[in-house]
N, C-alpha and C. Protein backbone atom coordinates (compact mmCIF):
# COMPACT_ATOMS: atom_id res chain seq x y z
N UNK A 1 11.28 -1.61 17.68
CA UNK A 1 10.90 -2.78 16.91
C UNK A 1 11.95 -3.87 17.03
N UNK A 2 13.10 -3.20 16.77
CA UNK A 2 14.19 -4.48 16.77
C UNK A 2 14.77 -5.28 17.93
N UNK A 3 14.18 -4.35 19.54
CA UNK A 3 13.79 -5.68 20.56
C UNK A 3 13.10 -6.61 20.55
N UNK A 4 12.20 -6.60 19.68
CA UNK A 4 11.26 -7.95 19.26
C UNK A 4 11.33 -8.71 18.78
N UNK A 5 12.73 -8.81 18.08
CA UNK A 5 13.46 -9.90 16.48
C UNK A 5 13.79 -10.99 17.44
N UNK A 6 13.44 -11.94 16.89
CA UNK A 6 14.55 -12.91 17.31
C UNK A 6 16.06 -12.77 17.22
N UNK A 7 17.22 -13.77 18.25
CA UNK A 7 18.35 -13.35 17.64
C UNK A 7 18.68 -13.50 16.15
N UNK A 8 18.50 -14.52 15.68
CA UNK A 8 18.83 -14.74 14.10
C UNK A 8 17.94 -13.68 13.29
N UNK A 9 16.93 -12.67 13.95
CA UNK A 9 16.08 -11.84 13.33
C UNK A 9 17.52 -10.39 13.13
N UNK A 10 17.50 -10.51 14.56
CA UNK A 10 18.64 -9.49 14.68
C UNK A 10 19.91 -9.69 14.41
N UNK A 11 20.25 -10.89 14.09
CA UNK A 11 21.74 -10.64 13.58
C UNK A 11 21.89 -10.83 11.89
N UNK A 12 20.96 -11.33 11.09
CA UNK A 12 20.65 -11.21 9.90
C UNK A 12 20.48 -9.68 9.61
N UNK A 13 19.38 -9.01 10.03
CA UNK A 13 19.01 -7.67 9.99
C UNK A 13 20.43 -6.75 10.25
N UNK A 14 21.39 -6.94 11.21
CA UNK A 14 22.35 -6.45 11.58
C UNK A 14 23.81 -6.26 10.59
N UNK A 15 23.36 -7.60 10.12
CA UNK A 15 24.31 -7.39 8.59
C UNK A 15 24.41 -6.86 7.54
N UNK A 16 23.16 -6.58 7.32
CA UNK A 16 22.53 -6.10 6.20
C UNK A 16 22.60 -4.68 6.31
N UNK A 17 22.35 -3.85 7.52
CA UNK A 17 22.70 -2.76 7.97
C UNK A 17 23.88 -2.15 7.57
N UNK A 18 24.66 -2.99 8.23
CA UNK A 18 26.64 -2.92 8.18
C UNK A 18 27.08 -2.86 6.99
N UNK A 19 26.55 -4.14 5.82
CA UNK A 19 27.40 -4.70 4.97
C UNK A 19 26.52 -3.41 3.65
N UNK A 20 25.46 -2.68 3.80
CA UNK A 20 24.74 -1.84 2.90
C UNK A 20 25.77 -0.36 3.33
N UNK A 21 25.82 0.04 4.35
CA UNK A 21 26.31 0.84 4.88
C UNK A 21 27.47 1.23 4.48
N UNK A 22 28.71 0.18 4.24
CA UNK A 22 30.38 -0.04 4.05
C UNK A 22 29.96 -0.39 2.40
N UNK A 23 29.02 -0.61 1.72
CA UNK A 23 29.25 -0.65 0.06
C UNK A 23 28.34 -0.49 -0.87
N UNK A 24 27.16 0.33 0.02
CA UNK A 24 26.25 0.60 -0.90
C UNK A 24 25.32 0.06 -1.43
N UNK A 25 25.30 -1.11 -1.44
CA UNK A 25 24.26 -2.21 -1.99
C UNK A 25 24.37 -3.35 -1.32
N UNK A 26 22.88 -4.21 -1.75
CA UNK A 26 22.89 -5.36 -0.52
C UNK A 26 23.49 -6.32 -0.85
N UNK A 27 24.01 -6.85 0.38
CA UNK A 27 24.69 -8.58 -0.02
C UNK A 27 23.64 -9.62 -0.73
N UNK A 28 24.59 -10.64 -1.31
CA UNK A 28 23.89 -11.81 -1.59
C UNK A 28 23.32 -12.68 -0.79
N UNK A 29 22.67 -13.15 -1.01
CA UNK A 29 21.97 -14.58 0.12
C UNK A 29 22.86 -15.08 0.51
N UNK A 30 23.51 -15.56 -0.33
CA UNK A 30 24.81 -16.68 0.11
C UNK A 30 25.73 -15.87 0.91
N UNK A 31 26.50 -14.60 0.41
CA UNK A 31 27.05 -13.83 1.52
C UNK A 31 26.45 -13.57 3.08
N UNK A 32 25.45 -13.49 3.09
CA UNK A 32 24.93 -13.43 4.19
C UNK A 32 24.87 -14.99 4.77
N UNK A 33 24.46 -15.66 4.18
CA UNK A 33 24.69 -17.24 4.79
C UNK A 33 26.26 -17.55 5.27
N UNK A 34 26.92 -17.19 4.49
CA UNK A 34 28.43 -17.47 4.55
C UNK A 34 28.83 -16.88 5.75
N UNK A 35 28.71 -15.58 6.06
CA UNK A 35 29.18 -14.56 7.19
C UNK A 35 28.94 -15.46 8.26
N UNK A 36 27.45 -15.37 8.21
CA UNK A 36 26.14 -16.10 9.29
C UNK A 36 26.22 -17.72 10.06
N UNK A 37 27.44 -18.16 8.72
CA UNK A 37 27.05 -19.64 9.18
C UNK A 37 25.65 -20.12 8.93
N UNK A 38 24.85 -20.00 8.14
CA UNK A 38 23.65 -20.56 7.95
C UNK A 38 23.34 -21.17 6.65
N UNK A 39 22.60 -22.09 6.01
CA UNK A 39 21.93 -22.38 4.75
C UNK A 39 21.22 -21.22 4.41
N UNK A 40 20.99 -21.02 3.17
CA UNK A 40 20.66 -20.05 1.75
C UNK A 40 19.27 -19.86 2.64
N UNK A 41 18.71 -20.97 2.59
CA UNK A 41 17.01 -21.03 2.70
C UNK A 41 16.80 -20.68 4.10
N UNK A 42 17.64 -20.47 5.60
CA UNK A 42 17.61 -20.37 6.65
C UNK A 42 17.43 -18.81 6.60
N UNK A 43 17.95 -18.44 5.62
CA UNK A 43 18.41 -16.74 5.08
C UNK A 43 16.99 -16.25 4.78
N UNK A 44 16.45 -17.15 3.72
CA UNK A 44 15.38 -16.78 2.88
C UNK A 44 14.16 -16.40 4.12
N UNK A 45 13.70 -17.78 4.78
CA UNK A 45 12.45 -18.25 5.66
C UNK A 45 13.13 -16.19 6.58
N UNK A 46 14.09 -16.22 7.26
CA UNK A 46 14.02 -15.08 8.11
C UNK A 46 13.44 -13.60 7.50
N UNK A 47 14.05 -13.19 5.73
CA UNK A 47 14.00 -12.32 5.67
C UNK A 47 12.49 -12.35 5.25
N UNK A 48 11.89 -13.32 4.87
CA UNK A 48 10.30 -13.53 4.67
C UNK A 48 9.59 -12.88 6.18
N UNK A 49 10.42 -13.37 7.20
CA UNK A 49 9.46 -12.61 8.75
C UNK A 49 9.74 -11.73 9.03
N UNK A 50 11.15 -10.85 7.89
CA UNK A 50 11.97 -9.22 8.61
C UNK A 50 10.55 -8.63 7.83
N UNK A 51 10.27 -9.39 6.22
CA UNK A 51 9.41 -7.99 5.69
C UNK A 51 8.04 -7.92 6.20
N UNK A 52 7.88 -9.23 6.85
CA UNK A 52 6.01 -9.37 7.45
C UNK A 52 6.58 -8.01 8.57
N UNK A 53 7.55 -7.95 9.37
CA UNK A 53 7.20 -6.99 10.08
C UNK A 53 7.61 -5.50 10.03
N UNK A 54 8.18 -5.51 8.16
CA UNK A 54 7.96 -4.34 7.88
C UNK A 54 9.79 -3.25 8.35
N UNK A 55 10.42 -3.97 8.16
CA UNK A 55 12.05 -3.92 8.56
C UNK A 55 12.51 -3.88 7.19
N UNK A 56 11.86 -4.58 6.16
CA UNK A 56 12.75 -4.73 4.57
C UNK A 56 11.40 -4.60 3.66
N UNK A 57 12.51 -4.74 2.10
CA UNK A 57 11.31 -5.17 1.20
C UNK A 57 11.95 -5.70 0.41
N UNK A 58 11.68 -7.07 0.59
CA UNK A 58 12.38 -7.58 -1.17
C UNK A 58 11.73 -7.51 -2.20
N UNK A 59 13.02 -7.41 -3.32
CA UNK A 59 12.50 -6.46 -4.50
C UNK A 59 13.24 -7.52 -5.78
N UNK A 60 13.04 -8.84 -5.14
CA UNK A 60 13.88 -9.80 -6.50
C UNK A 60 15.14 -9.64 -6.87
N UNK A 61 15.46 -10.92 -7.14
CA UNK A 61 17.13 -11.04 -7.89
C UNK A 61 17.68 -11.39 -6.50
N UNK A 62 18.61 -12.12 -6.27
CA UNK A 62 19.92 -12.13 -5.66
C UNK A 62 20.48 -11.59 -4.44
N UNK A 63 20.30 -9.69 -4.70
CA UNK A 63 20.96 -9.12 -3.79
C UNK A 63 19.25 -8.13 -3.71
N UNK A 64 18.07 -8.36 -3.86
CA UNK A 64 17.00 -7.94 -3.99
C UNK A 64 16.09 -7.66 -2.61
N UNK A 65 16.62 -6.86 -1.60
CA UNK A 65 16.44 -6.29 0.20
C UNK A 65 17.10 -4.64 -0.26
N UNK A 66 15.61 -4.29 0.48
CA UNK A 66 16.14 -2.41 0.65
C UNK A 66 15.20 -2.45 2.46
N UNK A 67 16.49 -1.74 3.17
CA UNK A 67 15.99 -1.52 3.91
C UNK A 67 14.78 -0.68 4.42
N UNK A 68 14.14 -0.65 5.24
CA UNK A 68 12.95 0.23 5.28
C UNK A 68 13.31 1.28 6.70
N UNK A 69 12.95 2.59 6.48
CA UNK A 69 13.55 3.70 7.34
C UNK A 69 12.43 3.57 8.62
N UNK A 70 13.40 3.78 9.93
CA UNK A 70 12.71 3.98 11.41
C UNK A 70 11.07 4.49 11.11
N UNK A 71 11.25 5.45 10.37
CA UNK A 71 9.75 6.00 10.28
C UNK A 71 9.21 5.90 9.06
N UNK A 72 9.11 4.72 8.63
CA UNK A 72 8.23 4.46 7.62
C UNK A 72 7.72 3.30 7.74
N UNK A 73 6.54 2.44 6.63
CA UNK A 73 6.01 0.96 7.15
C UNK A 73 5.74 0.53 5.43
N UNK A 74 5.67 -1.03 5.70
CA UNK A 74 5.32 -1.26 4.00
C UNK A 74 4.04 -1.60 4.31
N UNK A 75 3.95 -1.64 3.08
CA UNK A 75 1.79 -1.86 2.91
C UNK A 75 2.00 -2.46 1.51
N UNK A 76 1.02 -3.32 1.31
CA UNK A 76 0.51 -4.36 0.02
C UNK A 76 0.05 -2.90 -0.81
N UNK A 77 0.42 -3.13 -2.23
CA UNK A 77 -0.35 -2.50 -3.46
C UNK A 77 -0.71 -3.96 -4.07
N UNK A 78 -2.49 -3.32 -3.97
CA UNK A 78 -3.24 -4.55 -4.32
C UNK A 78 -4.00 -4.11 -5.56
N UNK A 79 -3.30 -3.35 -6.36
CA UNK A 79 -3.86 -2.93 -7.94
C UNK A 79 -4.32 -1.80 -8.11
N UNK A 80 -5.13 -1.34 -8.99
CA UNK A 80 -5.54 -0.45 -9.65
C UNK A 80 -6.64 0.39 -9.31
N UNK A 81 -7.22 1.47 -8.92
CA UNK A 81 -8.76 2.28 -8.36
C UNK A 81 -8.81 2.74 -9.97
N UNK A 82 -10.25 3.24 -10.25
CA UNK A 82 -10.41 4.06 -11.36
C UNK A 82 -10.71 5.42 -10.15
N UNK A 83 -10.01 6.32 -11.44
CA UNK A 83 -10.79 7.78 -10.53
C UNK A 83 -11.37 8.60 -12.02
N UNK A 84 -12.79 7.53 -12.35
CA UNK A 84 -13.44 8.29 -13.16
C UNK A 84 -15.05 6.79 -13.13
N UNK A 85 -14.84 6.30 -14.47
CA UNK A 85 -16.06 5.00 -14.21
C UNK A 85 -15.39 3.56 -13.55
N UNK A 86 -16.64 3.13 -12.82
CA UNK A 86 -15.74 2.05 -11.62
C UNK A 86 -15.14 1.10 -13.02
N UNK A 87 -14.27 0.71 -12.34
CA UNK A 87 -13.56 -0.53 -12.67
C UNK A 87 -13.78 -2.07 -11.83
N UNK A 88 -13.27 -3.25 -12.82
CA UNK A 88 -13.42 -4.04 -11.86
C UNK A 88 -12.26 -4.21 -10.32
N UNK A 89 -12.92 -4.57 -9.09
CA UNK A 89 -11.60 -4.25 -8.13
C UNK A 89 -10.36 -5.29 -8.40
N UNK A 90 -9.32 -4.97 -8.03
CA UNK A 90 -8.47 -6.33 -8.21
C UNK A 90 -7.86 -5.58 -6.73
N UNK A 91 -7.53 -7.35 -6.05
CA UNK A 91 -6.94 -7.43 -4.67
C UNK A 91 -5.92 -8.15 -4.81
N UNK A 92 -5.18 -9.08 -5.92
CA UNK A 92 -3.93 -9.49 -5.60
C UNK A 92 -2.76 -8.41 -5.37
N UNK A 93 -2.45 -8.87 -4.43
CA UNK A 93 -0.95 -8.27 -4.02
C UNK A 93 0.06 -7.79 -5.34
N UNK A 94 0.59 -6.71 -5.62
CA UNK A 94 1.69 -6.61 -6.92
C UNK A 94 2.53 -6.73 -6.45
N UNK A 95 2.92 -6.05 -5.19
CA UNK A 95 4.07 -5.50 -4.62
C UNK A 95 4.10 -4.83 -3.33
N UNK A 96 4.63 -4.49 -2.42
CA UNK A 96 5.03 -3.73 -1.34
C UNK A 96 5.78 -2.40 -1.34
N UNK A 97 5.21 -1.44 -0.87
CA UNK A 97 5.70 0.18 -1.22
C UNK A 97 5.61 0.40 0.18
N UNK A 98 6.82 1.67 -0.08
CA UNK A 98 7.46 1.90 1.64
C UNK A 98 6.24 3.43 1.86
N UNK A 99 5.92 3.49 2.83
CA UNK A 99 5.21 4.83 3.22
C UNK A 99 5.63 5.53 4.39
N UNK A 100 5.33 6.76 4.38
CA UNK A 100 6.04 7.35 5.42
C UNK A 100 4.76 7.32 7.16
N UNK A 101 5.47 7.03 8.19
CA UNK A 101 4.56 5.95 8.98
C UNK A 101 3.60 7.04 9.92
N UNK A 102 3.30 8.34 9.58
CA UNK A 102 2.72 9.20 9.43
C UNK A 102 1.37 9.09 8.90
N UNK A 103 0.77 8.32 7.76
CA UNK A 103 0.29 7.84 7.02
C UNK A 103 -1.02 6.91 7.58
N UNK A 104 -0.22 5.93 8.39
CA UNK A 104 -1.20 4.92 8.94
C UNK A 104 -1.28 5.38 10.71
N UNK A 105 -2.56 4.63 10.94
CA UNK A 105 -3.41 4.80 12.14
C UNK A 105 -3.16 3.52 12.73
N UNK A 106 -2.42 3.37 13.98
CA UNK A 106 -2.92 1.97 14.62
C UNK A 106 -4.26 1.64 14.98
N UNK A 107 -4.44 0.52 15.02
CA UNK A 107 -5.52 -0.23 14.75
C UNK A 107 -6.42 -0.83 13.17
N UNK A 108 -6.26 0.01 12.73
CA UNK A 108 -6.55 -0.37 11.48
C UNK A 108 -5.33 -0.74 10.34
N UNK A 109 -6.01 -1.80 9.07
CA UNK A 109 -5.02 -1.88 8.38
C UNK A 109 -5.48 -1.17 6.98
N UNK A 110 -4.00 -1.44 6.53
CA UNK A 110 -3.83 -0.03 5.20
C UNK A 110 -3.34 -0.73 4.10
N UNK A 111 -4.10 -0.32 2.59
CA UNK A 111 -3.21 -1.10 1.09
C UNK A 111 -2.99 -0.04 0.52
N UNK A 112 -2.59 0.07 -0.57
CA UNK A 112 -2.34 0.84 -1.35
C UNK A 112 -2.77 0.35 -2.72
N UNK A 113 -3.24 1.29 -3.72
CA UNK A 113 -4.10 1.43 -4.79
C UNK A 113 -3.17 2.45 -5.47
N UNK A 114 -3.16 2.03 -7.16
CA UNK A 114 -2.57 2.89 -7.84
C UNK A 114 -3.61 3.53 -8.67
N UNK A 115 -3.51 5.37 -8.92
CA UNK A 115 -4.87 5.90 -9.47
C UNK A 115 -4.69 5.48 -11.13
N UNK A 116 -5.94 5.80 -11.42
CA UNK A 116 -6.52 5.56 -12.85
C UNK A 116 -7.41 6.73 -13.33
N UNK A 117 -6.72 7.65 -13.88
CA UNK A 117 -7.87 8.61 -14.68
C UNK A 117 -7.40 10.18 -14.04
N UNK A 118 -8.10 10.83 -14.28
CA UNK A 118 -8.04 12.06 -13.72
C UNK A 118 -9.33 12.83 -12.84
N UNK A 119 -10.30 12.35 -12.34
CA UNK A 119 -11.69 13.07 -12.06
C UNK A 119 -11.32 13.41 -10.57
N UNK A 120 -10.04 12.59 -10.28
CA UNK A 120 -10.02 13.44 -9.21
C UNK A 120 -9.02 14.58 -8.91
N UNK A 121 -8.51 15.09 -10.00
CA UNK A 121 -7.26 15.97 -10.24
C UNK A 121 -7.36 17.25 -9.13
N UNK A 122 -8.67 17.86 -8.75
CA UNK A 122 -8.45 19.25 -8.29
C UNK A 122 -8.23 18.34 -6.64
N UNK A 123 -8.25 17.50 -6.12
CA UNK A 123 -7.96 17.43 -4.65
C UNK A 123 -6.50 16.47 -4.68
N UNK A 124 -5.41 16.58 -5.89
CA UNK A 124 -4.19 16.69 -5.98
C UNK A 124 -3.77 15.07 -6.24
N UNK A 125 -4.73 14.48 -7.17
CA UNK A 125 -4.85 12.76 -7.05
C UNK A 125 -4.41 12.96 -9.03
N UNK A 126 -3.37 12.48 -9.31
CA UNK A 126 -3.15 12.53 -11.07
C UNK A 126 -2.62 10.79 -10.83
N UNK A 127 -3.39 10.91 -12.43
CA UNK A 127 -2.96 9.45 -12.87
C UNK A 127 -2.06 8.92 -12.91
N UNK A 128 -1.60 7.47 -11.99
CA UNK A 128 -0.61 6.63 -11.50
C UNK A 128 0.06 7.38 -10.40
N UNK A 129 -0.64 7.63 -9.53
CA UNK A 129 -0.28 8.29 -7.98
C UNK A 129 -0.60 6.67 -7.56
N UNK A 130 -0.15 6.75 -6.10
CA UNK A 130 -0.39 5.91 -5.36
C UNK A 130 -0.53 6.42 -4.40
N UNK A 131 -1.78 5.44 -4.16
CA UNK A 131 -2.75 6.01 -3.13
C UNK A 131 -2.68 5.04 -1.87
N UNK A 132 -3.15 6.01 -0.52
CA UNK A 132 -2.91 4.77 0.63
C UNK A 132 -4.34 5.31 0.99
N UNK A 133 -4.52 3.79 1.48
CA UNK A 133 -6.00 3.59 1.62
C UNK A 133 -6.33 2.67 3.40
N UNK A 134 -6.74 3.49 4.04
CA UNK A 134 -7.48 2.93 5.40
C UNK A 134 -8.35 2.11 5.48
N UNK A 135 -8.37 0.72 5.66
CA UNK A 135 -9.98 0.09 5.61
C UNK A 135 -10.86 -0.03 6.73
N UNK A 136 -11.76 0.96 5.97
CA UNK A 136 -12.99 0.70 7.36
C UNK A 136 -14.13 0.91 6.36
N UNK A 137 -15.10 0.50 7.26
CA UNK A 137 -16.43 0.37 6.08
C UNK A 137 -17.62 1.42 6.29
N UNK A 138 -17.13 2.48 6.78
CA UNK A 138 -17.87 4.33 6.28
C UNK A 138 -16.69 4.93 6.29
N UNK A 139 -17.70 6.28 5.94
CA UNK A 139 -16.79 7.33 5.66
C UNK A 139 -17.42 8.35 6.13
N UNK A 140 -17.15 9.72 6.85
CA UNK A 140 -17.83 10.53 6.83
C UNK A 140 -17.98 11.19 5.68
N UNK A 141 -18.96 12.32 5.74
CA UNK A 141 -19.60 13.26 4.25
C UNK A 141 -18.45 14.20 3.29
N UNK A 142 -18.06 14.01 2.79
CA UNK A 142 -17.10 14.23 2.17
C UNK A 142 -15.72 13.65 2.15
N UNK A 143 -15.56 12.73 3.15
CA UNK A 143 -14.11 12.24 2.81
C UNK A 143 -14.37 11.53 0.86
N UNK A 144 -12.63 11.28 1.00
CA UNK A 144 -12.46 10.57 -0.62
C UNK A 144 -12.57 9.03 0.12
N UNK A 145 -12.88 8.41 -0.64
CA UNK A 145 -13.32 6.94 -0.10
C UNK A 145 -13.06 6.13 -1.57
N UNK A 146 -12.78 4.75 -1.16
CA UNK A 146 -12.90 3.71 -2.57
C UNK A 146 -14.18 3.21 -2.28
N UNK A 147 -15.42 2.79 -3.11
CA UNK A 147 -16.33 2.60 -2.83
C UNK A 147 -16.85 1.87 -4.11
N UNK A 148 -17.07 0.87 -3.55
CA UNK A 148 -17.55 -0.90 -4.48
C UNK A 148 -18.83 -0.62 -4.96
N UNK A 149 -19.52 -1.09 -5.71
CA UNK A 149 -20.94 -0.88 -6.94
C UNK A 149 -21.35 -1.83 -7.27
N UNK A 150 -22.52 -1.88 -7.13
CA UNK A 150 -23.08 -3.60 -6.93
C UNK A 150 -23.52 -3.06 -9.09
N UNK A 151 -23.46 -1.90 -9.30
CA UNK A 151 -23.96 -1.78 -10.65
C UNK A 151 -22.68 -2.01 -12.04
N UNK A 152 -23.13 -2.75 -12.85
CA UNK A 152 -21.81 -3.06 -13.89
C UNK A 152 -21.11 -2.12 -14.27
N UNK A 153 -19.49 -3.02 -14.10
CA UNK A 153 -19.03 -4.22 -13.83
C UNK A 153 -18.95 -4.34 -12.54
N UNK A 154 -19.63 -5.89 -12.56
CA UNK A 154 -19.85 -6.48 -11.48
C UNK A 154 -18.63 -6.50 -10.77
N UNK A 155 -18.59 -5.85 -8.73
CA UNK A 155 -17.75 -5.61 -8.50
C UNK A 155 -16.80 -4.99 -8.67
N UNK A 156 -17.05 -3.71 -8.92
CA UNK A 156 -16.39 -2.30 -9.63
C UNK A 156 -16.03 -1.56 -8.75
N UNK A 157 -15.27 -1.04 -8.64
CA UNK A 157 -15.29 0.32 -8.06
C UNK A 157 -14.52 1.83 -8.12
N UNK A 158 -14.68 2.68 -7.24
CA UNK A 158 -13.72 3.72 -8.40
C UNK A 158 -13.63 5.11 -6.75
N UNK A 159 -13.07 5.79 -6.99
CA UNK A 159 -12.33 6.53 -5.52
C UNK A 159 -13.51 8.48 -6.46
N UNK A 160 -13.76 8.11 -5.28
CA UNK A 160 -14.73 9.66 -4.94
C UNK A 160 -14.79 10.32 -3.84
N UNK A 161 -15.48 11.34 -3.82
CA UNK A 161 -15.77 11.93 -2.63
C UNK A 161 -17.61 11.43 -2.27
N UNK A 162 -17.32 11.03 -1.12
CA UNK A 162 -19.01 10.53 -0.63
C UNK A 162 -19.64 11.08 0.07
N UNK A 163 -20.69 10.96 0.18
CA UNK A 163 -22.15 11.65 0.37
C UNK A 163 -23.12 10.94 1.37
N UNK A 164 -23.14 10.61 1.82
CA UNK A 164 -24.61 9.95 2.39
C UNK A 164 -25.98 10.61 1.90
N UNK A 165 -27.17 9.65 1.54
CA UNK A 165 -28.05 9.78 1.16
C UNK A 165 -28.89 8.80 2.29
N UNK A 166 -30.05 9.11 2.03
CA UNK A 166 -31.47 8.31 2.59
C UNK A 166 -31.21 6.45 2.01
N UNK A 167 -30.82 5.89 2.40
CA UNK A 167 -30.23 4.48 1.47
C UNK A 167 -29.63 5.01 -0.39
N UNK A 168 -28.69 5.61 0.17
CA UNK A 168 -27.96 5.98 -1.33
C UNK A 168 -27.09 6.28 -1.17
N UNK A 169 -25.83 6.86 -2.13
CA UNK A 169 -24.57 7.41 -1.70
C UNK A 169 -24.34 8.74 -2.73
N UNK A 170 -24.22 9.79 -2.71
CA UNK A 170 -23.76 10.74 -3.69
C UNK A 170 -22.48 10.72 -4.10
N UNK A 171 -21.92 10.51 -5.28
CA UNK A 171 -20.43 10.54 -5.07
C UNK A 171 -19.75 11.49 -6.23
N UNK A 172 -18.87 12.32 -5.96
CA UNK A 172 -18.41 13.77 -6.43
C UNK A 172 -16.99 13.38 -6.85
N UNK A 173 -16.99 13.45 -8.09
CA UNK A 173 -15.51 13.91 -8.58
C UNK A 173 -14.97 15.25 -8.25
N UNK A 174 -13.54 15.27 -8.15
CA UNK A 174 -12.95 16.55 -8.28
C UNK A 174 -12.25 17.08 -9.55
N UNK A 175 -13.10 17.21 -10.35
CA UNK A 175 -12.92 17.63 -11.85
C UNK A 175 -14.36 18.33 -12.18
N UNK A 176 -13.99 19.61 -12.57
CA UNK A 176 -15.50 20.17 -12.87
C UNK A 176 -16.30 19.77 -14.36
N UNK A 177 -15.21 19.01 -15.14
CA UNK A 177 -16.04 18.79 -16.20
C UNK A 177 -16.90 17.08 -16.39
N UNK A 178 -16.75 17.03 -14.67
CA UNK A 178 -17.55 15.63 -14.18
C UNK A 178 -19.00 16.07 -13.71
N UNK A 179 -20.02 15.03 -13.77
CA UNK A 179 -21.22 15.65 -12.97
C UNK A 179 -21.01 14.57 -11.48
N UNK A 180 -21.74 15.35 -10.44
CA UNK A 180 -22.10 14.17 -9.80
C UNK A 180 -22.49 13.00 -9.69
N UNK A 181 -22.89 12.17 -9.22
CA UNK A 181 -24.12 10.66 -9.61
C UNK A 181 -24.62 9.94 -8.57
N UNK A 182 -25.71 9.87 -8.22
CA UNK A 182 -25.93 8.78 -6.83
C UNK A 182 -26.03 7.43 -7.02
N UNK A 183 -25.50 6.18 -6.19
CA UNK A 183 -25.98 5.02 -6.67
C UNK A 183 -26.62 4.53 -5.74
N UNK A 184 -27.57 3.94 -5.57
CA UNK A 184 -28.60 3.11 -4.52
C UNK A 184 -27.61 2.10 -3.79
N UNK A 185 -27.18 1.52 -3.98
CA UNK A 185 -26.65 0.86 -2.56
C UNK A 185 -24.33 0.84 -3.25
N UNK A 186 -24.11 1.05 -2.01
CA UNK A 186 -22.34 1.03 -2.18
C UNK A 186 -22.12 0.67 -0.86
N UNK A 187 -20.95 -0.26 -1.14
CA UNK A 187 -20.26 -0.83 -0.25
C UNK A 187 -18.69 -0.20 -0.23
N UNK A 188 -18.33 0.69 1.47
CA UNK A 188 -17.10 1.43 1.60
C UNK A 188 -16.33 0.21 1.84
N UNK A 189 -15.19 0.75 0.57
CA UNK A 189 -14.06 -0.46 0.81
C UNK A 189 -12.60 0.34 1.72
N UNK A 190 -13.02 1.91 2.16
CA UNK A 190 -11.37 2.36 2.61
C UNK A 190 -11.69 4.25 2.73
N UNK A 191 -10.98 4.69 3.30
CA UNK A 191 -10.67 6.01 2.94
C UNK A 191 -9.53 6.46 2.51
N UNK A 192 -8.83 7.30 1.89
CA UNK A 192 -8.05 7.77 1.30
C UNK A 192 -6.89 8.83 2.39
N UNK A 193 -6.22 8.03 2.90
CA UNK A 193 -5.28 8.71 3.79
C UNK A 193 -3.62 9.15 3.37
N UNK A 194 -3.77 9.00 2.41
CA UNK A 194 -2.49 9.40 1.74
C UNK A 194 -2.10 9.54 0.28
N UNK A 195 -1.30 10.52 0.01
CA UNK A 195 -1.31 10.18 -1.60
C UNK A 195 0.65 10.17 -2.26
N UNK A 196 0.77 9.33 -2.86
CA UNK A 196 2.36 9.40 -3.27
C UNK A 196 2.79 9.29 -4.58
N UNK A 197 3.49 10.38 -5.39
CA UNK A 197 4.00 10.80 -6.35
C UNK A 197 5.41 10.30 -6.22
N UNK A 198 5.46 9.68 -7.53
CA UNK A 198 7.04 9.00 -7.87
C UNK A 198 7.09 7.81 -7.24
N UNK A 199 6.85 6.99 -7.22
CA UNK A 199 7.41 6.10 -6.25
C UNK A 199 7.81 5.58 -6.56
């Protein structure tokens, strides 16, 4: 990856390495400008293109850059799944979480969803896991999938296991004191390719 930086990609990135390395925590903007010879904001605009490509994550404040490991990638957490009755979806961005790069598939892209509820407890999904999510728009018969509901609330949706039906979808909690339910038309928003505790 880091043949691809620009130099100011790579010698910003290179400091940050060094100067985390020799004290444990990250420099300031301005330290890094200072070292660098550069303006504050020359600092800022770069580390904005280190995290698009997934090298950092800023995390606010000052000295607010954690590096991100050879084998891992960040991905957008874009809110909340229910894993019981749909919810409405929310897609703004909260934050960026590091995953291990095992996780994602090239070619496709990946968000992350934090769970809500418990129905899906027996296939190892507990409330406020974070979930990584593949977007493509099927699923085969049983994968766990996030899957949108044209039935209220408008624009809902909630993480199951799916079914194909004759124009329908069956969708199965993993909690036995859930029943099944089919809904006439659903729209696949992802499959469920990962799951992360603690983060």
């Amino acid at each position: 990856m880091t043949s691809s930086l620009s130099p100011s990609q790579a010698a910003i990135l290179s400091f940050y390495k060094e100067f985390m390395a020799r004290h444990d925590r990250a420099p300031s903007i301005r330290e890094v400008a200072t070292k660098l010879k550069r303006e504050p904001s020359n600092i800022h605009y770069h580390l904005k293109n280190l995290e698009r490509l997934g090298l950092l994550i800023r995390t606010g404040g000052y000295r607010g850059v954690r590096l991100v490991g050879k084998l891992s990638k960040v991905i957008p957490l874009v809110g909340v799944i229910a894993c019981g009755e749909p919810i409405t979806i929310l897609e703004e961005v909260e934050e960026n979480v590091q995953i291990p790069e095992d996780m994602v598939l090239n070619g496709y892209a990946h968000y992350a969803l934090r769970a809500k509820g418990n129905s899906m407890i027996k296939a190892g999904i507990h409330d406020g896991d974070v979930l990584v999510i593949r977007k493509q728009s099927d699923v085969q018969d049983g994968d766990i999938a996030v899957i949108a509901t044209d039935e209220p609330p408008f624009e809902a949706a909630t993480l199951k296991r799916a079914y194909h039906k004759k124009e329908s979808l069956l969708l199965k909690s993993e909690n036995d004191d859930l029943e099944p339910y089919v809904i006439k038309k659903g729209d696949v928003r992802g499959k469920l390719v990962g799951v992360i505790r603690n983060m």
